[in-house]
PDB file of N, CA and C in Angstrom:
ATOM      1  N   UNK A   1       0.848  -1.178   0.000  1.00  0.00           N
ATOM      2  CA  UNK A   1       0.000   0.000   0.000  1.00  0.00           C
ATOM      3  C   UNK A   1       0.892   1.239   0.000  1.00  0.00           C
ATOM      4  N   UNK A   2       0.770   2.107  -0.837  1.00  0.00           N
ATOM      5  CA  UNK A   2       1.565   3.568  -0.807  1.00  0.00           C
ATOM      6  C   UNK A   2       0.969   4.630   0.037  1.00  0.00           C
ATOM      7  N   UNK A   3       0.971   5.459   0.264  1.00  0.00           N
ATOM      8  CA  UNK A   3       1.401   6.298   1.487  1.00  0.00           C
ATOM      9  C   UNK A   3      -0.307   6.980   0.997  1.00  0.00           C
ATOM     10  N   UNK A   4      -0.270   7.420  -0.373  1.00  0.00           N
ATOM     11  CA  UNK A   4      -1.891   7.795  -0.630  1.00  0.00           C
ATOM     12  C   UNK A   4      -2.955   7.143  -0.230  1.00  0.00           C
ATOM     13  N   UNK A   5      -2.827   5.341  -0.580  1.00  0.00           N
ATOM     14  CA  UNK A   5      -3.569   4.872  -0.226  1.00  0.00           C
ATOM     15  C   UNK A   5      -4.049   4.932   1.424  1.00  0.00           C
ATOM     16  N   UNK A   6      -3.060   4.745   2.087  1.00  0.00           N
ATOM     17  CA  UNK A   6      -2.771   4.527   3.529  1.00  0.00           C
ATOM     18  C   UNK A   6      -3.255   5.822   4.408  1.00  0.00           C
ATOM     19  N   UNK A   7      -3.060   7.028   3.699  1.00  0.00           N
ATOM     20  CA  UNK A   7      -3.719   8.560   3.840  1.00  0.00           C
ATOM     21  C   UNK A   7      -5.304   8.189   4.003  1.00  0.00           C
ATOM     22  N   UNK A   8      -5.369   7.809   2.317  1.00  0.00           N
ATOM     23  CA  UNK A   8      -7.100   7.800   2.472  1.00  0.00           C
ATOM     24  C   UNK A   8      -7.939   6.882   3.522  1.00  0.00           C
ATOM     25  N   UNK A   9      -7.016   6.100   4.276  1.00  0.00           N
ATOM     26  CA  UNK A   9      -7.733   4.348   4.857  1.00  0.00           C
ATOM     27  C   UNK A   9      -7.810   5.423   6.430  1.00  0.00           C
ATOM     28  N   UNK A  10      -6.813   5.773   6.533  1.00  0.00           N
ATOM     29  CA  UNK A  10      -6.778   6.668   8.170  1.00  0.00           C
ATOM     30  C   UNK A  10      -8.076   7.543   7.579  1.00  0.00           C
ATOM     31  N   UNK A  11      -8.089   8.298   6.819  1.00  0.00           N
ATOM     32  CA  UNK A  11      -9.287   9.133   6.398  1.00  0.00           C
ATOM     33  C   UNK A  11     -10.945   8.671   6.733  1.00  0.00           C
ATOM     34  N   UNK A  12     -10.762   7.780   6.170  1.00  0.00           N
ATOM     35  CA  UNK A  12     -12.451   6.856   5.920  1.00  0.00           C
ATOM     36  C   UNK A  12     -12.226   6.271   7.433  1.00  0.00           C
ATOM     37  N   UNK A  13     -11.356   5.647   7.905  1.00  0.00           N
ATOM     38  CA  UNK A  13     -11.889   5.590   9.571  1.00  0.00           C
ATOM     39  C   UNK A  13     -12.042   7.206  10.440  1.00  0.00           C
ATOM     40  N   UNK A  14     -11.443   7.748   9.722  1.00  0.00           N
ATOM     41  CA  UNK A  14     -11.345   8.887  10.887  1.00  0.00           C
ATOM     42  C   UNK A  14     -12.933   9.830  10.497  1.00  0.00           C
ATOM     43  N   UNK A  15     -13.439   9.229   9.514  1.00  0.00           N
ATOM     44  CA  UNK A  15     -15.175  10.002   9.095  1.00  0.00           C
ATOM     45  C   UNK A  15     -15.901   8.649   9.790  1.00  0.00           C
ATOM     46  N   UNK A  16     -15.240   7.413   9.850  1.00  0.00           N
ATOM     47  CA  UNK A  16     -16.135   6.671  10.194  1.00  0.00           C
ATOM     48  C   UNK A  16     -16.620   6.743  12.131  1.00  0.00           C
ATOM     49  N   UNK A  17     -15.268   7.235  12.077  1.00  0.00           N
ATOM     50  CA  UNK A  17     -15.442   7.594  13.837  1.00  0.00           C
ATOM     51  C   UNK A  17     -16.095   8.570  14.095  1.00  0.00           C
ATOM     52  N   UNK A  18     -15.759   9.555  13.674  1.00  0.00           N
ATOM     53  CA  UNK A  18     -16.784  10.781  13.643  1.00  0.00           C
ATOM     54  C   UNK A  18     -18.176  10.706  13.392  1.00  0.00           C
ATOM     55  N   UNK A  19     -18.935   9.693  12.229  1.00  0.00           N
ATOM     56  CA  UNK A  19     -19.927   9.269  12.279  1.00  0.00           C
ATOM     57  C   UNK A  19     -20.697   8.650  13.603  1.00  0.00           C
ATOM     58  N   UNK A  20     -20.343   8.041  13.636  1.00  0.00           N
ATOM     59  CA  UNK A  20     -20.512   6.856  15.177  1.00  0.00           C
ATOM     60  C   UNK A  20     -20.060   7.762  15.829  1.00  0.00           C
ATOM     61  N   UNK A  21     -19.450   8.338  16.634  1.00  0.00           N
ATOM     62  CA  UNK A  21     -19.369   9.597  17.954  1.00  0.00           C
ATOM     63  C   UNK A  21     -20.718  10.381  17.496  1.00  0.00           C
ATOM     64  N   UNK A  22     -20.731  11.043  16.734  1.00  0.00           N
ATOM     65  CA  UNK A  22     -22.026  11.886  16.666  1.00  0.00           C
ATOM     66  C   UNK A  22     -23.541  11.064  17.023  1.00  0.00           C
ATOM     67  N   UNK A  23     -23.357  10.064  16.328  1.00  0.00           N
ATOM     68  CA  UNK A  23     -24.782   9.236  16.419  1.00  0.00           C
ATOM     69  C   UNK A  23     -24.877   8.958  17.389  1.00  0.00           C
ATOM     70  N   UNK A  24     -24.011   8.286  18.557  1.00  0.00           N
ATOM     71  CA  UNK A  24     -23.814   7.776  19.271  1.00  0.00           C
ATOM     72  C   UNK A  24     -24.069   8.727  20.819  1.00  0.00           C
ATOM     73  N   UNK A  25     -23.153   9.506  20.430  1.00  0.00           N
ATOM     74  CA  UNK A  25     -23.766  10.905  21.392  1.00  0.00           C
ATOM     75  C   UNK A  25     -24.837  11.165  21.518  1.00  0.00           C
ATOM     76  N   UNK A  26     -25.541  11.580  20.390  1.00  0.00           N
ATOM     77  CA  UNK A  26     -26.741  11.806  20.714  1.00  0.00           C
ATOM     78  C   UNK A  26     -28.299  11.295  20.973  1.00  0.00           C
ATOM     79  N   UNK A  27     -27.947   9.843  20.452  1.00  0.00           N
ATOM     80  CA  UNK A  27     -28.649   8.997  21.217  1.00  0.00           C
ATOM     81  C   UNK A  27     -28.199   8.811  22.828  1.00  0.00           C
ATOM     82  N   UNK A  28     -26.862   8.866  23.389  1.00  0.00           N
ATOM     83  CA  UNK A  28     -27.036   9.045  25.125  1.00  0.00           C
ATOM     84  C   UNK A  28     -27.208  10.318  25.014  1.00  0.00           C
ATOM     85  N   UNK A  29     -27.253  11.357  24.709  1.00  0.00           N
ATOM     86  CA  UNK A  29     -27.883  12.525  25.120  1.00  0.00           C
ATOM     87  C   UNK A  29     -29.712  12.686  25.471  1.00  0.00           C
ATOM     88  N   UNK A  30     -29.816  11.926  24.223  1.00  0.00           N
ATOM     89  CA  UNK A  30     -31.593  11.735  23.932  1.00  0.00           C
ATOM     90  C   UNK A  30     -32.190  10.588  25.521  1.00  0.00           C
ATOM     91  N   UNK A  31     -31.040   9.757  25.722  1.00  0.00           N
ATOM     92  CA  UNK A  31     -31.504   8.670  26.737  1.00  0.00           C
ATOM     93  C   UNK A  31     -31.134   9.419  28.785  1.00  0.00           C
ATOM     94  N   UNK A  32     -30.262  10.480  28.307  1.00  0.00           N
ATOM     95  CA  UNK A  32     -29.853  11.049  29.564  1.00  0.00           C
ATOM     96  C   UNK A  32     -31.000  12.478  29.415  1.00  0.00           C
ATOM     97  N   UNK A  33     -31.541  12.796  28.832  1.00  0.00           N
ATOM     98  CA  UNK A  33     -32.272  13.903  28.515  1.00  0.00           C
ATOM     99  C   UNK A  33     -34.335  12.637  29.245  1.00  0.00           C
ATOM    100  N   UNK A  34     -34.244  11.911  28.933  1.00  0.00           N
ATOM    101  CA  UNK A  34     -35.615  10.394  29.136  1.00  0.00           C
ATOM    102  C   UNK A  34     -35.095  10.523  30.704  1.00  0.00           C
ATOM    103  N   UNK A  35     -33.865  10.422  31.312  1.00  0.00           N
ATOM    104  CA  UNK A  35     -33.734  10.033  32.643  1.00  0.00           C
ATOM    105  C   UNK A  35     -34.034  11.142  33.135  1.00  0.00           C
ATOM    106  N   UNK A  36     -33.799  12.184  32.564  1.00  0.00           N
ATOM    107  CA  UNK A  36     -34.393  13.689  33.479  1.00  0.00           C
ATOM    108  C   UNK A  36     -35.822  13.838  33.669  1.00  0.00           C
ATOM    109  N   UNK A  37     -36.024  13.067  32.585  1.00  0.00           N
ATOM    110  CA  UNK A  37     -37.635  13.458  33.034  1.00  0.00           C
ATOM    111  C   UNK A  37     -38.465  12.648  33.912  1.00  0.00           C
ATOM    112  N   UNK A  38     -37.440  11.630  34.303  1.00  0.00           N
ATOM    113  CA  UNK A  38     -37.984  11.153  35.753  1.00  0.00           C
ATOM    114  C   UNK A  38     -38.294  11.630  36.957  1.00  0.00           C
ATOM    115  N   UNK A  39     -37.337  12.999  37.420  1.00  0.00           N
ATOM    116  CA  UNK A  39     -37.746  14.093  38.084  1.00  0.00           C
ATOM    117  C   UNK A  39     -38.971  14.830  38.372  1.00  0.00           C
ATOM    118  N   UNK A  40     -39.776  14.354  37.489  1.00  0.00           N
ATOM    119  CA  UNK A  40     -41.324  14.905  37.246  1.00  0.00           C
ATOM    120  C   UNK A  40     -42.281  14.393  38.742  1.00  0.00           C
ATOM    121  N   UNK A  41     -42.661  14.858  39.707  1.00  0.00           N
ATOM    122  CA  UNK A  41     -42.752  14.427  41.054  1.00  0.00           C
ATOM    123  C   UNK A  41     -43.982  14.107  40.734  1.00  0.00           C
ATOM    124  N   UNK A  42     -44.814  14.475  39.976  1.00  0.00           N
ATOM    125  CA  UNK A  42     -46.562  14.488  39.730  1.00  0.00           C
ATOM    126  C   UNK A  42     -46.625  13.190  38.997  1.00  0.00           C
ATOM    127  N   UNK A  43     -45.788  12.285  38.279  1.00  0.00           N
ATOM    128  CA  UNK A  43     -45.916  11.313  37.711  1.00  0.00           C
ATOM    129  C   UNK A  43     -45.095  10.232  38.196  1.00  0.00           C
ATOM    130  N   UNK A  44     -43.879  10.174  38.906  1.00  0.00           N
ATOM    131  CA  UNK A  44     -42.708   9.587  39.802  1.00  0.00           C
ATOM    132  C   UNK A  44     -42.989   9.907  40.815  1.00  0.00           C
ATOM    133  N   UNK A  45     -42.097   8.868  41.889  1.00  0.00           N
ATOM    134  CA  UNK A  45     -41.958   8.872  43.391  1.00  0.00           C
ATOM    135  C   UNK A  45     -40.604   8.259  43.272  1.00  0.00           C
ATOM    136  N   UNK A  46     -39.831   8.692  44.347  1.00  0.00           N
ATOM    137  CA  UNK A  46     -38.610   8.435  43.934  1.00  0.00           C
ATOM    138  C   UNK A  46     -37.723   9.042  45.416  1.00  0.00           C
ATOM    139  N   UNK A  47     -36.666   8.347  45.782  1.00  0.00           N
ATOM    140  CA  UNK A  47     -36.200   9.036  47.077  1.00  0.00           C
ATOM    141  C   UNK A  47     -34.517   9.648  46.338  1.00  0.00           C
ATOM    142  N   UNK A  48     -33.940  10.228  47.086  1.00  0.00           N
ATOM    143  CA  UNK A  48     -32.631  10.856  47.209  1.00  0.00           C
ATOM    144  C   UNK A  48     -31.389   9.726  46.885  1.00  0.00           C
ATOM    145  N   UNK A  49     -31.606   8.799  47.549  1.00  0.00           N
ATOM    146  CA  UNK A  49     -30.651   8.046  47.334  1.00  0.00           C
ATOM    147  C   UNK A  49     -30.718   6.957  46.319  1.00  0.00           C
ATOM    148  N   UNK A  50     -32.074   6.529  45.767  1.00  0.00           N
ATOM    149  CA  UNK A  50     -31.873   6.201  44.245  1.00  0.00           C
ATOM    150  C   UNK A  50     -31.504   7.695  43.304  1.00  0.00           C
ATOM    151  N   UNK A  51     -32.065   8.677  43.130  1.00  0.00           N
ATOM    152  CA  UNK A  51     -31.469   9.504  42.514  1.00  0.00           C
ATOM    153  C   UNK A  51     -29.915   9.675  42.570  1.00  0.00           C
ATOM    154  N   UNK A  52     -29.184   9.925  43.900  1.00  0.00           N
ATOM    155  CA  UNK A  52     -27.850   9.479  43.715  1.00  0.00           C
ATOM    156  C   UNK A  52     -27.028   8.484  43.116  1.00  0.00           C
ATOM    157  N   UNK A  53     -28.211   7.502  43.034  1.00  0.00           N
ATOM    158  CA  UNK A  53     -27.403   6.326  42.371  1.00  0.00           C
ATOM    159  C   UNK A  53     -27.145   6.143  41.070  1.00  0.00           C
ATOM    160  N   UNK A  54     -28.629   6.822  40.604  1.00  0.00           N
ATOM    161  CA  UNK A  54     -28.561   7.046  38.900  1.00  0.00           C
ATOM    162  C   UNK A  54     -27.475   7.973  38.605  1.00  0.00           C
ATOM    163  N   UNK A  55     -27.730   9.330  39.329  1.00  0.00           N
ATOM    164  CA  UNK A  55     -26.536  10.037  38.983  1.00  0.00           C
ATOM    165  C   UNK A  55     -24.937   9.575  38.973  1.00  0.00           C
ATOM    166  N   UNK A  56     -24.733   8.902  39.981  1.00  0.00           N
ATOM    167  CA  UNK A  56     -23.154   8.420  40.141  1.00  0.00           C
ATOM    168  C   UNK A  56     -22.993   7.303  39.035  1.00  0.00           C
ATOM    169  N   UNK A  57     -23.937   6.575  38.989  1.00  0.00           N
ATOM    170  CA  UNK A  57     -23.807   5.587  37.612  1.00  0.00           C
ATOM    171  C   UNK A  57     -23.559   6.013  36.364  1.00  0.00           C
ATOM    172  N   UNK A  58     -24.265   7.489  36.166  1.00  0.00           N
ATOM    173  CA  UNK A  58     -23.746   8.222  34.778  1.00  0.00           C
ATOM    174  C   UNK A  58     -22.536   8.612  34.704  1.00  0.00           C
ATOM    175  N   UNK A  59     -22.104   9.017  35.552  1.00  0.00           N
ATOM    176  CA  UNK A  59     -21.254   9.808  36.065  1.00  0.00           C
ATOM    177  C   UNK A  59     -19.786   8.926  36.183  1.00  0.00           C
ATOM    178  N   UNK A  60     -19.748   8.016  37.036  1.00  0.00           N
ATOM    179  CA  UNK A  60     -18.908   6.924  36.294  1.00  0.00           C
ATOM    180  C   UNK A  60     -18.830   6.282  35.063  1.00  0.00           C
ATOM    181  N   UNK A  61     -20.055   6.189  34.006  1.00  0.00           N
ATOM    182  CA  UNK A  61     -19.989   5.691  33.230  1.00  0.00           C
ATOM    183  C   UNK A  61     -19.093   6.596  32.458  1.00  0.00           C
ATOM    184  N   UNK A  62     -19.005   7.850  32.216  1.00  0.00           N
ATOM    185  CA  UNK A  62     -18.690   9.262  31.660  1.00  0.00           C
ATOM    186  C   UNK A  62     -16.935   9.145  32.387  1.00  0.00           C
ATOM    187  N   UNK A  63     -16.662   8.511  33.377  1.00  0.00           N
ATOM    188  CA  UNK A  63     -15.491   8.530  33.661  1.00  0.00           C
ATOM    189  C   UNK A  63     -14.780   7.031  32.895  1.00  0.00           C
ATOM    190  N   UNK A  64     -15.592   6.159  32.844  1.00  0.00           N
ATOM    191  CA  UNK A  64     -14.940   4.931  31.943  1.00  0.00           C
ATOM    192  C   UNK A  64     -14.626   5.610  30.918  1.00  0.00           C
ATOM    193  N   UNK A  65     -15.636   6.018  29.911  1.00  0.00           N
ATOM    194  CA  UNK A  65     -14.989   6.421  28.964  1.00  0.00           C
ATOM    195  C   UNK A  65     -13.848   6.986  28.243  1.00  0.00           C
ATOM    196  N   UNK A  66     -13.694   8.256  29.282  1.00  0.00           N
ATOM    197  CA  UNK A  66     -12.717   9.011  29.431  1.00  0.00           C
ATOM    198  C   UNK A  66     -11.361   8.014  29.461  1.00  0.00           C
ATOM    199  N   UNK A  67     -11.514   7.079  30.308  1.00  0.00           N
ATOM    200  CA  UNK A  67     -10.174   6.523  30.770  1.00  0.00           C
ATOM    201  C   UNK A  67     -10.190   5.318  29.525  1.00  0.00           C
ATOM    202  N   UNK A  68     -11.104   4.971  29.010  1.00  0.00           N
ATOM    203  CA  UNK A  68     -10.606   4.304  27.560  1.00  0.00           C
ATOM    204  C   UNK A  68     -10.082   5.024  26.395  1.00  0.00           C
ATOM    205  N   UNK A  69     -10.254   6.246  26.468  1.00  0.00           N
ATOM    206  CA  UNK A  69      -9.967   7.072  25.338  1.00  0.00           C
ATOM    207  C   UNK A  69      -8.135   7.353  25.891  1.00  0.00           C
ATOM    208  N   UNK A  70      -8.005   7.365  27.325  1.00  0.00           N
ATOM    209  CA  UNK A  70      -6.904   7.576  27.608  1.00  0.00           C
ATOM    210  C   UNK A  70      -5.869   6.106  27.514  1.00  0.00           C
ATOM    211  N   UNK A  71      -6.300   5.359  27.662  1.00  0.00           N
ATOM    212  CA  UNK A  71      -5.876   4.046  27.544  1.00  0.00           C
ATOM    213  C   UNK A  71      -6.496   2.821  26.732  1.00  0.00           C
ATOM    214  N   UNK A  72      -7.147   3.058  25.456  1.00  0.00           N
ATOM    215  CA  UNK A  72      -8.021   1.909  24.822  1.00  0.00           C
ATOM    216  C   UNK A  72      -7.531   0.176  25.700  1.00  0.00           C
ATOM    217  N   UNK A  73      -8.936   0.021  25.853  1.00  0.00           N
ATOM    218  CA  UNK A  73      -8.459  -1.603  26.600  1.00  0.00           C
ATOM    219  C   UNK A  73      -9.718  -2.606  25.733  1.00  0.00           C
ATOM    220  N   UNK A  74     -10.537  -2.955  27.093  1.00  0.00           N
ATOM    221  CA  UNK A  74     -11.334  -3.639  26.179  1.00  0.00           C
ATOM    222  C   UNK A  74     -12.568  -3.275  26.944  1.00  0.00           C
ATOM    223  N   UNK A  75     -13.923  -3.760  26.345  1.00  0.00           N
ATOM    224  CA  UNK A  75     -15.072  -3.531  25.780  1.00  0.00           C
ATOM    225  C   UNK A  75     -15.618  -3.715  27.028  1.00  0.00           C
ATOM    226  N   UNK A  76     -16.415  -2.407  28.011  1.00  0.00           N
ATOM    227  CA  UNK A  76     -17.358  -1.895  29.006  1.00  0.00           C
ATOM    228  C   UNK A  76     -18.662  -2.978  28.698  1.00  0.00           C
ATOM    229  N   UNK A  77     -18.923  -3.385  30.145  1.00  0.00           N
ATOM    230  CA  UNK A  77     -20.171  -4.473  30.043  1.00  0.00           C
ATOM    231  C   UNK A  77     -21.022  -3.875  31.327  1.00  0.00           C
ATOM    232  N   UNK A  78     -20.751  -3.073  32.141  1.00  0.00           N
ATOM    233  CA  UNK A  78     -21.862  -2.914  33.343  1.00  0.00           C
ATOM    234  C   UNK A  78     -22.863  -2.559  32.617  1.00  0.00           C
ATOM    235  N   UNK A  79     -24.325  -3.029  33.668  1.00  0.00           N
ATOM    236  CA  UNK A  79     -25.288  -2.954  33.507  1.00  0.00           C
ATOM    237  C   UNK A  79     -25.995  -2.342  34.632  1.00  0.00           C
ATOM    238  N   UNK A  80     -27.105  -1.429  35.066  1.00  0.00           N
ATOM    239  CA  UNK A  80     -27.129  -0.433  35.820  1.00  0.00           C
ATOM    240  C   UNK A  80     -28.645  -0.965  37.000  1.00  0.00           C
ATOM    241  N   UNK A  81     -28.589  -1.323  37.792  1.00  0.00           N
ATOM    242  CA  UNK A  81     -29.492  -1.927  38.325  1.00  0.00           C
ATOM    243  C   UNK A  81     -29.582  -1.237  40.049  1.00  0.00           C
ATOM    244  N   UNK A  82     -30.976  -0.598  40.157  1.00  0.00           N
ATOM    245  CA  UNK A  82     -31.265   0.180  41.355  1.00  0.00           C
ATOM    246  C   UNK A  82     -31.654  -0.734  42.370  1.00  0.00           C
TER     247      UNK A  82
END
């Protein structure tokens, strides 16, 4: 493979990542935007310390990430259970 080719291959992953980050974002945006509206007191009941829990669960999840981007390893499996 010559150096053009090899240009364009980093290229098409680097739109393909960008694709998938965007989509991807904003579907957890759209799903963290659904958890807010659990807050709604007239339709929910809900105490302080499940709310803490959801929150710290995002909140770590948002810190995995981070630390895979800083260190790629392998593939996040928690599952989030109150």
């Amino acid at each position: 493979m010559d150096g053009s080719n090899e240009a364009r291959g980093q290229s098409a992953r680097h739109q393909k990542f960008r694709d998938l980050a965007e989509s991807r974002t904003n579907k957890a945006l759209d799903a963290i935007g659904r958890i807010g509206s659990l807050s709604n007191r007239s339709i929910y009941e809900w105490d302080e310390a499940e709310v803490r829990k959801v929150v710290k669960t995002l909140k770590d999840a948002v810190s995995e990430v981070e630390a895979r981007f800083a260190s790629p390893k392998g593939k996040a499996s928690a599952k989030f259970k109150l």
